[in-house]
N, C-alpha and C. Protein backbone atom coordinates (compact mmCIF):
# COMPACT_ATOMS: atom_id res chain seq x y z
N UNK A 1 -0.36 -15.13 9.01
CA UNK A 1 0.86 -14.35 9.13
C UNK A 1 1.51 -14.15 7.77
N UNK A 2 1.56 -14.90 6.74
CA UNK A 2 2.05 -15.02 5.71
C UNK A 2 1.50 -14.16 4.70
N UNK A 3 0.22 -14.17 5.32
CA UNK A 3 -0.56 -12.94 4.26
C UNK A 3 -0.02 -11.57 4.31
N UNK A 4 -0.32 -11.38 5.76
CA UNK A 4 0.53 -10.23 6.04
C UNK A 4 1.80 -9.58 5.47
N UNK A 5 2.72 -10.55 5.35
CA UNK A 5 4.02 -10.30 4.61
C UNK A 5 3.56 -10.25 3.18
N UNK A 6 2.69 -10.86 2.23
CA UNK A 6 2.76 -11.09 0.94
C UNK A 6 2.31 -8.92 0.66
N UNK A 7 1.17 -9.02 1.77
CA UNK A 7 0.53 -7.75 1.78
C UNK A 7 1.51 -6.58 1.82
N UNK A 8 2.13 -6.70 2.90
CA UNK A 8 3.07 -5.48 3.03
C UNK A 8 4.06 -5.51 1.67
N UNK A 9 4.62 -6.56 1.12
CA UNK A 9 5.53 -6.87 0.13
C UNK A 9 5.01 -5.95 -1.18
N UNK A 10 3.97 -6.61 -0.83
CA UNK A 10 2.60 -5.94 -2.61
C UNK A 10 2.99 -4.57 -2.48
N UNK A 11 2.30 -3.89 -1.25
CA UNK A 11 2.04 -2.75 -1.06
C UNK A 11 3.42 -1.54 -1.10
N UNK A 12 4.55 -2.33 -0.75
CA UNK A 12 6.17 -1.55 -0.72
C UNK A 12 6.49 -1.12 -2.68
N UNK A 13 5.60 -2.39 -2.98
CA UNK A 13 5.93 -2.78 -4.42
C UNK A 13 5.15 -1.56 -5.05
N UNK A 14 3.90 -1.68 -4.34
CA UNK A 14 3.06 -0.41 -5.39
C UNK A 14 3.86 0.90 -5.10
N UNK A 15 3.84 1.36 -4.33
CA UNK A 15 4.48 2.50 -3.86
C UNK A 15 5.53 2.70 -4.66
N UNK A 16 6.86 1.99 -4.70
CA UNK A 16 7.67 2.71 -5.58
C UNK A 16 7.38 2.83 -7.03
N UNK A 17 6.59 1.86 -7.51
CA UNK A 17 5.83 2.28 -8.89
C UNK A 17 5.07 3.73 -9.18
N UNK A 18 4.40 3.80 -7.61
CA UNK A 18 3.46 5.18 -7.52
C UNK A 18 3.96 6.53 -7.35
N UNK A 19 5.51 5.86 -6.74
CA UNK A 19 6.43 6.98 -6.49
C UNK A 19 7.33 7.68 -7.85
N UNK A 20 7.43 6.40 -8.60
CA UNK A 20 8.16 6.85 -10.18
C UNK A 20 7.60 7.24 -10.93
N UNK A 21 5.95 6.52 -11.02
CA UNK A 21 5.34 7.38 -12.46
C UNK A 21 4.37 8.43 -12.07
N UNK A 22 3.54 7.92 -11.01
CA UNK A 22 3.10 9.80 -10.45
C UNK A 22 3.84 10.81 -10.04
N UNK A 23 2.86 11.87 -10.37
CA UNK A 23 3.46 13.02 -9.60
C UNK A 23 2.04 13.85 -9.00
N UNK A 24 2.63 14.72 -8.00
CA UNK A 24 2.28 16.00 -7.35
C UNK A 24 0.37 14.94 -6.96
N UNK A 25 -0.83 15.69 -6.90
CA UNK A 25 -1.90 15.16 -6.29
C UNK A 25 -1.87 14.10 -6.27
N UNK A 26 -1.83 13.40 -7.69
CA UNK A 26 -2.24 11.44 -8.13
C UNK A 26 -1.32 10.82 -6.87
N UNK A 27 -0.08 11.39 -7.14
CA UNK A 27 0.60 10.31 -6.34
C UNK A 27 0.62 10.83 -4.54
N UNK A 28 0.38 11.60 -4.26
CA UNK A 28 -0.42 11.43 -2.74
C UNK A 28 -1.61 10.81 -2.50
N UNK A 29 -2.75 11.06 -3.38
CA UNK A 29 -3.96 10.06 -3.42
C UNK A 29 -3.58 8.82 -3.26
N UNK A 30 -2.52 8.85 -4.74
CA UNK A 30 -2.38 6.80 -4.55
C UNK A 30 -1.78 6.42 -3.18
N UNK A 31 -0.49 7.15 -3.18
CA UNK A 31 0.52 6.19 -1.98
C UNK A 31 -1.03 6.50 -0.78
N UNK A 32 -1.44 7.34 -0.22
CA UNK A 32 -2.46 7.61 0.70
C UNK A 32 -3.55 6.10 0.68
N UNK A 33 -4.13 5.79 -0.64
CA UNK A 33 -5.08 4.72 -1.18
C UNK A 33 -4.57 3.53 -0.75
N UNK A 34 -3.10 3.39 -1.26
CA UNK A 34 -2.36 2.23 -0.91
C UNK A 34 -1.76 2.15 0.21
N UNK A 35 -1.75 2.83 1.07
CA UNK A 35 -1.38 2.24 3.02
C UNK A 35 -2.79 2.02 3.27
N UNK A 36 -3.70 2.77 3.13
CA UNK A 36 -5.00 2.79 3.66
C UNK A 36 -5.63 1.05 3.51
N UNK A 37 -5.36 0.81 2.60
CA UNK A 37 -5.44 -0.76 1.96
C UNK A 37 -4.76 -1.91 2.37
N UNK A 38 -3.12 -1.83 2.58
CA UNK A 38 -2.44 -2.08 3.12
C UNK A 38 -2.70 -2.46 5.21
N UNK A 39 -3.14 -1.60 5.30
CA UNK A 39 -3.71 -1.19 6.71
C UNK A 39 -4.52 -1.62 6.73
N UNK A 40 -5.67 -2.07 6.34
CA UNK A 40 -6.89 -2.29 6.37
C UNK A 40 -6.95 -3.92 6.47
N UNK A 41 -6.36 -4.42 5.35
CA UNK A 41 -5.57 -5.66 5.09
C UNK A 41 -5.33 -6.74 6.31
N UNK A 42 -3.80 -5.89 6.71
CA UNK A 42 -2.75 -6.40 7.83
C UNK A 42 -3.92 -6.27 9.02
N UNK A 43 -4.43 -5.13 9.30
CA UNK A 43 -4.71 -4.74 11.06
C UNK A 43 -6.06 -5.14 11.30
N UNK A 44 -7.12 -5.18 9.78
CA UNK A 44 -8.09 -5.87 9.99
C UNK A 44 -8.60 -7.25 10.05
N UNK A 45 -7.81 -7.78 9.25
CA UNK A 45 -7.90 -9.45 9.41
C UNK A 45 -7.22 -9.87 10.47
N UNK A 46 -6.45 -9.20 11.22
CA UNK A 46 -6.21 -9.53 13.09
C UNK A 46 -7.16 -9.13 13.71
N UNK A 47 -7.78 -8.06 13.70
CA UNK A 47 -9.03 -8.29 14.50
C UNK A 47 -10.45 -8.70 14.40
C-alpha cells in the first residue's frame, strides 16, 4: 500500500515538472508516458 502512495506522489511530482518545462507534443507524450507508468505501477502490482 505504501508503494502505491510513494508512486502516485512521484508521479503528481513529475507532472508538474512536465507541465512547467514542456510544451505543446513533448508534454502530452510525457504527462500521457507518466500516468501510463503510474497506472501500470499502482493497478498492476494489485493484480
Amino acid at each position: 500500500m505504501e508503494t502505491n502512495i510513494v508512486t502516485i506522489i512521484v508521479a503528481l511530482i513529475a507532472i508538474a515538472i512536465a507541465w512547467k518545462v514542456l510544451s505543446g507534443l513533448f508534454k502530452t507524450l510525457a504527462l500521457l508516458a507518466i500516468l501510463a507508468v503510474a497506472a501500470y505501477v499502482v493497478f498492476g502490482v494489485m493484480a
